[in-house]
PDB file of N, CA and C in Angstrom:
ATOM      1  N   UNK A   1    -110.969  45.305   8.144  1.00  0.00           N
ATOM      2  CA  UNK A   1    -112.261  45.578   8.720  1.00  0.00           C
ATOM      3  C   UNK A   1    -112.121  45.683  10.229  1.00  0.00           C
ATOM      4  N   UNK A   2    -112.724  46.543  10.925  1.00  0.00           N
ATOM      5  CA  UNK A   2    -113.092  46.750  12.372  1.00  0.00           C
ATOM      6  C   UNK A   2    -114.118  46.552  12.918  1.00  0.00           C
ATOM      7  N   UNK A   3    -113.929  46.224  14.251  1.00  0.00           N
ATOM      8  CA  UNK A   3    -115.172  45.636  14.664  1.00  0.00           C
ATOM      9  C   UNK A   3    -115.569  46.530  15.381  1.00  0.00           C
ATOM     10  N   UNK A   4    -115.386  47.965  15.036  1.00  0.00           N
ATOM     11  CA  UNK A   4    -115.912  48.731  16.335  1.00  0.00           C
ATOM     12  C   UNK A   4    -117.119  49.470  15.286  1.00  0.00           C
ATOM     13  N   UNK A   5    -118.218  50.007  15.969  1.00  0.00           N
ATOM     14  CA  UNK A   5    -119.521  50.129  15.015  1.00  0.00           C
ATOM     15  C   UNK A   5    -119.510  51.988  14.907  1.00  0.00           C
ATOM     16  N   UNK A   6    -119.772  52.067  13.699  1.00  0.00           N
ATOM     17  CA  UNK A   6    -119.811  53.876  13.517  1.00  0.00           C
ATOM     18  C   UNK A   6    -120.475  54.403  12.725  1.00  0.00           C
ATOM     19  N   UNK A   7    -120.973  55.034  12.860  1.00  0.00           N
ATOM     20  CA  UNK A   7    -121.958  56.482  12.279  1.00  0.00           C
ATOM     21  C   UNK A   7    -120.745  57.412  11.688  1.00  0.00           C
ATOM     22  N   UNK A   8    -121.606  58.703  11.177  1.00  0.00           N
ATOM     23  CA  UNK A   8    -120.841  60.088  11.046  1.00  0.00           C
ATOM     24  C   UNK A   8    -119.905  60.873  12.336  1.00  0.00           C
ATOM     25  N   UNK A   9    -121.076  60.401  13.269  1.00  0.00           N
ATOM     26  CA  UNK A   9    -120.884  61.235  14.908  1.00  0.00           C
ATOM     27  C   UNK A   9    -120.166  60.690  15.930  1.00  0.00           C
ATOM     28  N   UNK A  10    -119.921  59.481  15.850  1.00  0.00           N
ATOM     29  CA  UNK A  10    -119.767  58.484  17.096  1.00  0.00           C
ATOM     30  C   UNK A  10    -118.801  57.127  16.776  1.00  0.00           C
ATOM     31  N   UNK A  11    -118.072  56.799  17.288  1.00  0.00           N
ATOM     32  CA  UNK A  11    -117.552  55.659  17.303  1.00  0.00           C
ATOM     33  C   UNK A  11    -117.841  54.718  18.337  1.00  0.00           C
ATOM     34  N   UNK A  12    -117.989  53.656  18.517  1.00  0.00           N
ATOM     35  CA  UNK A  12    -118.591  52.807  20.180  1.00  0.00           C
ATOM     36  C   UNK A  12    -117.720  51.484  19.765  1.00  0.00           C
ATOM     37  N   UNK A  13    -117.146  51.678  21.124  1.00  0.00           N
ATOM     38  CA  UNK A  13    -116.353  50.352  21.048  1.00  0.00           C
ATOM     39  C   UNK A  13    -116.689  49.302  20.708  1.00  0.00           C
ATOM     40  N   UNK A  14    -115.718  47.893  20.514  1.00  0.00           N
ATOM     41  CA  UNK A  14    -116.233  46.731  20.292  1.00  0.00           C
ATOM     42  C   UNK A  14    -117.203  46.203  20.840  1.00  0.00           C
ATOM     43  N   UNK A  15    -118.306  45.248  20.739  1.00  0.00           N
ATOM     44  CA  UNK A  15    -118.958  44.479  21.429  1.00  0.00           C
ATOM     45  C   UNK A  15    -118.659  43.572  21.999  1.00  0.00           C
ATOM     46  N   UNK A  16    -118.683  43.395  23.103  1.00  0.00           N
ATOM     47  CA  UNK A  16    -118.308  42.216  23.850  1.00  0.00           C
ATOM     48  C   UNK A  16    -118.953  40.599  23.998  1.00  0.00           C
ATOM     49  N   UNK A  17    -118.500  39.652  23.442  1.00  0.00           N
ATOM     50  CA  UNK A  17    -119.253  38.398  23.310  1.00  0.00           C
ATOM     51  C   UNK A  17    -120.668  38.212  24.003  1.00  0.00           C
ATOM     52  N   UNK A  18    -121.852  37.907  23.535  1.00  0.00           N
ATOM     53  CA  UNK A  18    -122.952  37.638  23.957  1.00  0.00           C
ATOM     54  C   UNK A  18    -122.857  36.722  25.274  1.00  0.00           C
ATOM     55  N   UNK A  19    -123.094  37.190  26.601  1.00  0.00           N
ATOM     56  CA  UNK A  19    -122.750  36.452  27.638  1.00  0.00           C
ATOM     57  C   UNK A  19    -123.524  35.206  28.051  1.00  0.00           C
ATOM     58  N   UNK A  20    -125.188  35.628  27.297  1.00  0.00           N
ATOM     59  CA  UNK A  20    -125.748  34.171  27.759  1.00  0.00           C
ATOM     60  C   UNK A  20    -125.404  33.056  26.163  1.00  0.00           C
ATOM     61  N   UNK A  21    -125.110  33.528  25.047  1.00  0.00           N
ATOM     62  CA  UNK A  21    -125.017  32.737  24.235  1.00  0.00           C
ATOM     63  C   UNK A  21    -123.388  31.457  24.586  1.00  0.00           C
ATOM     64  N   UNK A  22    -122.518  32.637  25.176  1.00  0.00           N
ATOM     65  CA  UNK A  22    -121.478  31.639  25.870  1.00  0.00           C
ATOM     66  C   UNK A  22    -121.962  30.525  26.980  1.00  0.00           C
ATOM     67  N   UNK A  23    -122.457  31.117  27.590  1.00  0.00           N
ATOM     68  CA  UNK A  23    -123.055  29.805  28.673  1.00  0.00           C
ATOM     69  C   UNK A  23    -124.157  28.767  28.109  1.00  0.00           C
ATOM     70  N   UNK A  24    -125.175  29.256  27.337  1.00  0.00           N
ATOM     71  CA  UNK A  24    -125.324  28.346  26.894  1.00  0.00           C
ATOM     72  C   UNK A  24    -125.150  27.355  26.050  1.00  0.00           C
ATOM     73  N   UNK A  25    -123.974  27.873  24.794  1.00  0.00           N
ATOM     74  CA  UNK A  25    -122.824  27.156  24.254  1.00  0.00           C
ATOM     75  C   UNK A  25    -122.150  25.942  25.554  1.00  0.00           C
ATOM     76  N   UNK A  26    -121.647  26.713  26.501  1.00  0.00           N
ATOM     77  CA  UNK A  26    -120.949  26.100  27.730  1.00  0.00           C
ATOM     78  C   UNK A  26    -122.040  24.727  28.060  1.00  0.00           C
ATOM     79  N   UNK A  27    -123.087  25.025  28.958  1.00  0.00           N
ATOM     80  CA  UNK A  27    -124.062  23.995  29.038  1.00  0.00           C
ATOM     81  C   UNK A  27    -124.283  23.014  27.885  1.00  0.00           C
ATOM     82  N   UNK A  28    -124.906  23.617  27.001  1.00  0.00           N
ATOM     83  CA  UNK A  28    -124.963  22.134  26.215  1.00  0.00           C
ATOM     84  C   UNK A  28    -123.736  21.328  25.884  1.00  0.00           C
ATOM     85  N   UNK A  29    -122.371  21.953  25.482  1.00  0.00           N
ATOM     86  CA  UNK A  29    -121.347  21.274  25.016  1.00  0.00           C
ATOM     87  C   UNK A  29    -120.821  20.382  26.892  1.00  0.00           C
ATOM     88  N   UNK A  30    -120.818  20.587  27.913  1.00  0.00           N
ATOM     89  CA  UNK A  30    -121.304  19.521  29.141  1.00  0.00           C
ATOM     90  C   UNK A  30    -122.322  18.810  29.448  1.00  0.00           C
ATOM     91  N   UNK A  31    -123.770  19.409  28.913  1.00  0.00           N
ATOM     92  CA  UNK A  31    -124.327  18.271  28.733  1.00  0.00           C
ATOM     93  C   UNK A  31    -124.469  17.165  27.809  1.00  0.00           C
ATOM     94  N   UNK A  32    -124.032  17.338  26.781  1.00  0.00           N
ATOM     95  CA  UNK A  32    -123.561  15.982  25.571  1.00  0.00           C
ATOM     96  C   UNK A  32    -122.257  15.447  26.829  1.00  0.00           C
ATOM     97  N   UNK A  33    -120.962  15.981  26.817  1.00  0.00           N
ATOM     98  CA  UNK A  33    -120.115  15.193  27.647  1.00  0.00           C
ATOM     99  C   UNK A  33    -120.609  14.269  28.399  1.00  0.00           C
ATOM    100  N   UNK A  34    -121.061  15.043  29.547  1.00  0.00           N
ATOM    101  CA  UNK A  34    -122.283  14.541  30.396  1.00  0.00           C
ATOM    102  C   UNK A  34    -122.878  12.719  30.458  1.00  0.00           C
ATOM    103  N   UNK A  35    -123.653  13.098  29.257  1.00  0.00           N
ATOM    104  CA  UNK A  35    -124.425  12.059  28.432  1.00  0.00           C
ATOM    105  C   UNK A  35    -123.619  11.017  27.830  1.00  0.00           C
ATOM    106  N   UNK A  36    -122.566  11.434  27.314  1.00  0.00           N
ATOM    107  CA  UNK A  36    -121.902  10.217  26.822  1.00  0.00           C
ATOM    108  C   UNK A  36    -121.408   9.794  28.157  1.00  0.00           C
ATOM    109  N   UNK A  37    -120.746  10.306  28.804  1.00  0.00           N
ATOM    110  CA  UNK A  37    -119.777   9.163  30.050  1.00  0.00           C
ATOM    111  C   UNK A  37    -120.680   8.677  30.675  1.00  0.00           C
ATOM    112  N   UNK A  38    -122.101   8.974  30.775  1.00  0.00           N
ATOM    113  CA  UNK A  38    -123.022   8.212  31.660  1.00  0.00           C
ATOM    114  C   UNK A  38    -123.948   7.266  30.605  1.00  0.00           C
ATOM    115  N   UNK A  39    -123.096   6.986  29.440  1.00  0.00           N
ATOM    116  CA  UNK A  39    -123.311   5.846  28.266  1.00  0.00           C
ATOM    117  C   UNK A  39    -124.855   5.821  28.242  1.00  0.00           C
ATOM    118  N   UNK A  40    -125.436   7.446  28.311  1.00  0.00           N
ATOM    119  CA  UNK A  40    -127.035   7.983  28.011  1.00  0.00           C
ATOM    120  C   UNK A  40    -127.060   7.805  26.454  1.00  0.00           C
ATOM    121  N   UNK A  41    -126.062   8.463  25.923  1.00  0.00           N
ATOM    122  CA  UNK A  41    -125.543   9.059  24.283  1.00  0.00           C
ATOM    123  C   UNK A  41    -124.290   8.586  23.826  1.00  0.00           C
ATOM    124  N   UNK A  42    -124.612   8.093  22.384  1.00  0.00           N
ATOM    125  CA  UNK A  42    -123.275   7.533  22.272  1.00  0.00           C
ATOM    126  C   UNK A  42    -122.243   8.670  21.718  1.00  0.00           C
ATOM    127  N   UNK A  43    -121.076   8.604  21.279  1.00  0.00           N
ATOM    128  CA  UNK A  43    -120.275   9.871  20.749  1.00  0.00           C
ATOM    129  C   UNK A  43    -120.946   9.955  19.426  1.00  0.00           C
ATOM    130  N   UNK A  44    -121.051   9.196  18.835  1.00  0.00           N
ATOM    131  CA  UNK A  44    -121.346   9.185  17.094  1.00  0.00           C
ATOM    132  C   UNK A  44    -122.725   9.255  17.185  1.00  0.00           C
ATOM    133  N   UNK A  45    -123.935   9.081  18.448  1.00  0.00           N
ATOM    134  CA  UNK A  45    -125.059  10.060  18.028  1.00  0.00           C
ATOM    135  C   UNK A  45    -124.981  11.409  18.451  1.00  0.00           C
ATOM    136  N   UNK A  46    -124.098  11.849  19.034  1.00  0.00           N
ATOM    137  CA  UNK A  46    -124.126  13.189  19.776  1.00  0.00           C
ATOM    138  C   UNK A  46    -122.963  14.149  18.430  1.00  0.00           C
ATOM    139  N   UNK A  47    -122.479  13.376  17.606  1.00  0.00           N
ATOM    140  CA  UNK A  47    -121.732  13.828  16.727  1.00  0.00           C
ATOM    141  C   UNK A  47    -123.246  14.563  15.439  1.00  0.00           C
ATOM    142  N   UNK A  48    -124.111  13.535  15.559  1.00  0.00           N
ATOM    143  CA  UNK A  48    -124.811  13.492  14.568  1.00  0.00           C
ATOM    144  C   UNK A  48    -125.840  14.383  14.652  1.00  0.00           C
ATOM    145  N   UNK A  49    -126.379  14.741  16.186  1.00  0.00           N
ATOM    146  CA  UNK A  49    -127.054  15.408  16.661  1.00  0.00           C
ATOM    147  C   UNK A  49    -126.485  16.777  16.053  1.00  0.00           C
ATOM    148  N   UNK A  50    -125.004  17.219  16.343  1.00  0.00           N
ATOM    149  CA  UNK A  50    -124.881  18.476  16.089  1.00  0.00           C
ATOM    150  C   UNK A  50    -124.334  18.446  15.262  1.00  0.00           C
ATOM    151  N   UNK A  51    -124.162  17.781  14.105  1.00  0.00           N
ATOM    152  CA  UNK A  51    -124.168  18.086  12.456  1.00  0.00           C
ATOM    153  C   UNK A  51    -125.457  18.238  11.889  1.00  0.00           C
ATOM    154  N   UNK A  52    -126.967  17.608  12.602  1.00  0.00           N
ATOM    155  CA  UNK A  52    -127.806  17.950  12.136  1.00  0.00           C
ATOM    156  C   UNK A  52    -128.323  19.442  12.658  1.00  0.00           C
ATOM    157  N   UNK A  53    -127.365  19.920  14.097  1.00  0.00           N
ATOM    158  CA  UNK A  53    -128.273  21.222  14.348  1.00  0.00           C
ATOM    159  C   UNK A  53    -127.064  22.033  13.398  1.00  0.00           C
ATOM    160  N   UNK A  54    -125.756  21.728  12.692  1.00  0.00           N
ATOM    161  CA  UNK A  54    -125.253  23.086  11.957  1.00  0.00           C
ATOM    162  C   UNK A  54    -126.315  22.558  10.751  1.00  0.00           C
ATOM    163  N   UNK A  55    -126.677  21.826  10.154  1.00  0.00           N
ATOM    164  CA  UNK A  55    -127.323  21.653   8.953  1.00  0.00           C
ATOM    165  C   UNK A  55    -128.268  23.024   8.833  1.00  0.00           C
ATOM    166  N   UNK A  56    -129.123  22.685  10.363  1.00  0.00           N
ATOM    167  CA  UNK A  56    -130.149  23.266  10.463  1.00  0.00           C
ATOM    168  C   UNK A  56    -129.873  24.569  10.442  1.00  0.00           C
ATOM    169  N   UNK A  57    -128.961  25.309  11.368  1.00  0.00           N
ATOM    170  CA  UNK A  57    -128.664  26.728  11.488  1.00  0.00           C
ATOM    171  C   UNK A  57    -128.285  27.237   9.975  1.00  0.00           C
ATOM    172  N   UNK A  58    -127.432  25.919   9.057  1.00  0.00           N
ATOM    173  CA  UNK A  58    -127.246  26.609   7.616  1.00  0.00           C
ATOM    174  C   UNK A  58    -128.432  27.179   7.148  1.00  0.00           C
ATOM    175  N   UNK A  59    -129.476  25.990   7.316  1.00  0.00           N
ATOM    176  CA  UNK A  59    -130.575  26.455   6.394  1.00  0.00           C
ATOM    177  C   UNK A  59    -131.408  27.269   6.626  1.00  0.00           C
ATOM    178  N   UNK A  60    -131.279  27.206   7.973  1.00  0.00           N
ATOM    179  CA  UNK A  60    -132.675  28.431   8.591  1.00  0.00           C
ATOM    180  C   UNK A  60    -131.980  29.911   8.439  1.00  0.00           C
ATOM    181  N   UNK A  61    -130.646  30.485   9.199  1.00  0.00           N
ATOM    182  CA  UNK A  61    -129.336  31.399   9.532  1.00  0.00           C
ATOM    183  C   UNK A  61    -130.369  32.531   8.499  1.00  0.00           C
ATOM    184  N   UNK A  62    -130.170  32.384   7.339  1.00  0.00           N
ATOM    185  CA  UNK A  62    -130.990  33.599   6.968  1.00  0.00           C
ATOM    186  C   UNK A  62    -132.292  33.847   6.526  1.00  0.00           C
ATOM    187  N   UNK A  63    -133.067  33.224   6.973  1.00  0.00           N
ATOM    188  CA  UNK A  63    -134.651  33.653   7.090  1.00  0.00           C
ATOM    189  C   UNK A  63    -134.649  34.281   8.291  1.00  0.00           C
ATOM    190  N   UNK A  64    -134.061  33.483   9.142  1.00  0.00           N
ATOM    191  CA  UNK A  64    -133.875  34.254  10.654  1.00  0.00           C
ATOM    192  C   UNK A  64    -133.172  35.724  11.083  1.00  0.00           C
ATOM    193  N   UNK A  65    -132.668  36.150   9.424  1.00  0.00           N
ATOM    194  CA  UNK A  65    -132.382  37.644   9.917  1.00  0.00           C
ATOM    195  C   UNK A  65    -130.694  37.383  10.651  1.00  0.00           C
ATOM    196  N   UNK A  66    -129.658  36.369  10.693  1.00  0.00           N
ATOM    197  CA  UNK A  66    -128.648  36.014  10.719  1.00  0.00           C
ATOM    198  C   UNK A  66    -127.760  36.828   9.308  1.00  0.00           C
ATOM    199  N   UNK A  67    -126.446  37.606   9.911  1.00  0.00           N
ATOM    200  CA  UNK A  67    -125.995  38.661   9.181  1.00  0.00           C
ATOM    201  C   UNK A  67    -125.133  36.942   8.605  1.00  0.00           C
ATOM    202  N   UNK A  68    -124.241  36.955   7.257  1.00  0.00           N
ATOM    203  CA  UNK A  68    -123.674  36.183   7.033  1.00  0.00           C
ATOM    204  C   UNK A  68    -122.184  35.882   8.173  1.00  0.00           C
ATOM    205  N   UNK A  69    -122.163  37.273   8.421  1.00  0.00           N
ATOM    206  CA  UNK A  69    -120.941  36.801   9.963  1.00  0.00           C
ATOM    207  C   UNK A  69    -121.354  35.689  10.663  1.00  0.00           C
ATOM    208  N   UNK A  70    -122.372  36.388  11.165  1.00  0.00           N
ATOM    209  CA  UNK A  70    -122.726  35.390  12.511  1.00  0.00           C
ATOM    210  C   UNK A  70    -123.138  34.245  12.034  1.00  0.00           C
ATOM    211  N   UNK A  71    -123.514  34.043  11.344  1.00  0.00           N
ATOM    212  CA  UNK A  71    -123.843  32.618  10.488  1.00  0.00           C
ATOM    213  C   UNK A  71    -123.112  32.029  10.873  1.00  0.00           C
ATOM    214  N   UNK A  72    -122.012  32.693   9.686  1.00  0.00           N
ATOM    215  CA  UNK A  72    -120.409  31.419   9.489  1.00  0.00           C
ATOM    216  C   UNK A  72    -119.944  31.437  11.042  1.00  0.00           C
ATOM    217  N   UNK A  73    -119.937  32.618  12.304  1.00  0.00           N
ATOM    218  CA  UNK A  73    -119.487  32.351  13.165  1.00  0.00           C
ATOM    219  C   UNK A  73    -120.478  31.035  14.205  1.00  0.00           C
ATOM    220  N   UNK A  74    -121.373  31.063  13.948  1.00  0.00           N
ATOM    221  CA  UNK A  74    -122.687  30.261  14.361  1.00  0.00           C
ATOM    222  C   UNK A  74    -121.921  28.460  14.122  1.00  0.00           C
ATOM    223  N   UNK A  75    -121.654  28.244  12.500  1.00  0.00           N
ATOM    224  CA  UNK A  75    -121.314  27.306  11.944  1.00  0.00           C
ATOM    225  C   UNK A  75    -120.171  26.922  12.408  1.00  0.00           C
ATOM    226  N   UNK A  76    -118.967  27.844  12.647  1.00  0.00           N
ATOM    227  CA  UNK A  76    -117.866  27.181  12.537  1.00  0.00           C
ATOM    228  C   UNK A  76    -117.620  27.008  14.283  1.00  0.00           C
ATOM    229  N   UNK A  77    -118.687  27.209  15.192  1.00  0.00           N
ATOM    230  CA  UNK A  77    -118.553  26.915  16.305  1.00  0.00           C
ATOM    231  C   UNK A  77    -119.196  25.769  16.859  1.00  0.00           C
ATOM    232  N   UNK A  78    -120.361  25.243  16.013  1.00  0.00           N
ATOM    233  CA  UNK A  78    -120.669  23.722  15.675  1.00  0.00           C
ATOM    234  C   UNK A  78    -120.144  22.600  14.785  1.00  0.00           C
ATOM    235  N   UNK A  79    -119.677  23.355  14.244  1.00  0.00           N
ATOM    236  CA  UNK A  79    -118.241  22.226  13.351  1.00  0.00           C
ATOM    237  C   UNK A  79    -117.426  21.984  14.608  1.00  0.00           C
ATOM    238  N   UNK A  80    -116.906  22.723  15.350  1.00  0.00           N
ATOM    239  CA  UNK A  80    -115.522  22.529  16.150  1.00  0.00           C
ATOM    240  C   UNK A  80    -116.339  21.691  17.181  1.00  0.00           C
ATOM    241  N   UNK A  81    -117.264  21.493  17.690  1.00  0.00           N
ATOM    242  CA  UNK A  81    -117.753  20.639  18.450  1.00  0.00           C
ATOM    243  C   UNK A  81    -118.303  19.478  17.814  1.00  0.00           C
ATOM    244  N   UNK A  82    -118.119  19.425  16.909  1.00  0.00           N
ATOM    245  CA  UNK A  82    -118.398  18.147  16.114  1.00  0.00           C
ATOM    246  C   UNK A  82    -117.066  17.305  15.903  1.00  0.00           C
ATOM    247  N   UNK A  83    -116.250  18.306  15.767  1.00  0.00           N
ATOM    248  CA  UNK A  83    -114.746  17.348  15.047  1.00  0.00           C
ATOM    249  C   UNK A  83    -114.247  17.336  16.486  1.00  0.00           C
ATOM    250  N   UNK A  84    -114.484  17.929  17.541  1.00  0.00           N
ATOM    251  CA  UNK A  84    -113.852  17.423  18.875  1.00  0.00           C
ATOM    252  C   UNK A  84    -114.234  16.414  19.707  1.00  0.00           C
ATOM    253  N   UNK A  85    -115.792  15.985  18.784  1.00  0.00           N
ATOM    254  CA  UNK A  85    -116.015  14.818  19.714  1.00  0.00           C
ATOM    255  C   UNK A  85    -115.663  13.268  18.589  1.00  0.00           C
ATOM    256  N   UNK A  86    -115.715  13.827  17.138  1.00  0.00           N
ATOM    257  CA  UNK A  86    -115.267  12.632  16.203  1.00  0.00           C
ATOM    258  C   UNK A  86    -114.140  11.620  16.761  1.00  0.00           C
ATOM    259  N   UNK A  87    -112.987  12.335  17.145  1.00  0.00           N
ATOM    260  CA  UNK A  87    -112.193  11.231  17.259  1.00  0.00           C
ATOM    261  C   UNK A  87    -112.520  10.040  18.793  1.00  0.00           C
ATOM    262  N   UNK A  88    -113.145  10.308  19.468  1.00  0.00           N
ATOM    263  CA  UNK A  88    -114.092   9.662  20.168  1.00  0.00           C
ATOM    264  C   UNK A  88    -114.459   8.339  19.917  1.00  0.00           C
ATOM    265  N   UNK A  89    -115.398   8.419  18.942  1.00  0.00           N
ATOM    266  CA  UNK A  89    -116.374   7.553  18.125  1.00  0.00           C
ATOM    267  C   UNK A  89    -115.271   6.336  17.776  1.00  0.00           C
ATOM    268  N   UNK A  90    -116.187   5.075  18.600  1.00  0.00           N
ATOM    269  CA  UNK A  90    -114.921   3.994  18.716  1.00  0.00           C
ATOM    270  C   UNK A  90    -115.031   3.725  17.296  1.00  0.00           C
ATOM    271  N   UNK A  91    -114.092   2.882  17.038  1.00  0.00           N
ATOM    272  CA  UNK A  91    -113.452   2.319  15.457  1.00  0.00           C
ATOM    273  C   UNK A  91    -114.226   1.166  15.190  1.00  0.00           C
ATOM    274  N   UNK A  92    -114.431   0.138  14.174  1.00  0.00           N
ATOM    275  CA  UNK A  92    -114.866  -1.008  14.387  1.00  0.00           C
ATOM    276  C   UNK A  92    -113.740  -1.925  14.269  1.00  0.00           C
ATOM    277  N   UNK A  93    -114.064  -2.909  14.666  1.00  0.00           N
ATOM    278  CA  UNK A  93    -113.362  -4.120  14.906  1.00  0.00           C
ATOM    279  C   UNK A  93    -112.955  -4.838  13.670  1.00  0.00           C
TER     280      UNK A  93
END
């Protein structure tokens, strides 16, 4: 499969990553950081926070008109910020 988009007439290059969806990816994943080192948020609620927003994007993703790409790409970019802050989350005693 290619990612470049086509008609009969025309071919148009790839699309280039959504520029404000990166920054604001960027911002929030520093503001959780943020929040935890200034012991605002702990790691394991900020873990929980964004397992409940992929929950959410699962369930909403296609009422919202979300192609199944972007979904799973939606998902698997809140998973990876979830399992990067897991090992974090102190152990118990």
């Amino acid at each position: 499969m290619t990612s470049e988009i086509s008609n009969d007439n025309v071919v148009l290059p790839p699309r280039e990553p959504d520029a404000h969806g990166q920054a604001a990816m960027l911002l929030v994943e520093s503001l959780i950081h943020g929040l935890i080192e200034r012991k605002v948020l702990s790691v394991a609620d900020a873990v929980e926070i964004v397992d409940v927003a992929t929950e959410v994007k699962s369930d909403t993703g296609p009422e919202m008109g979300d192609s199944p790409e972007n979904l799973q790409k939606s998902i698997t970019m809140l998973q990876a910020i979830s399992a990067s802050l897991r090992p974090d989350i102190p152990k118990p005693r």
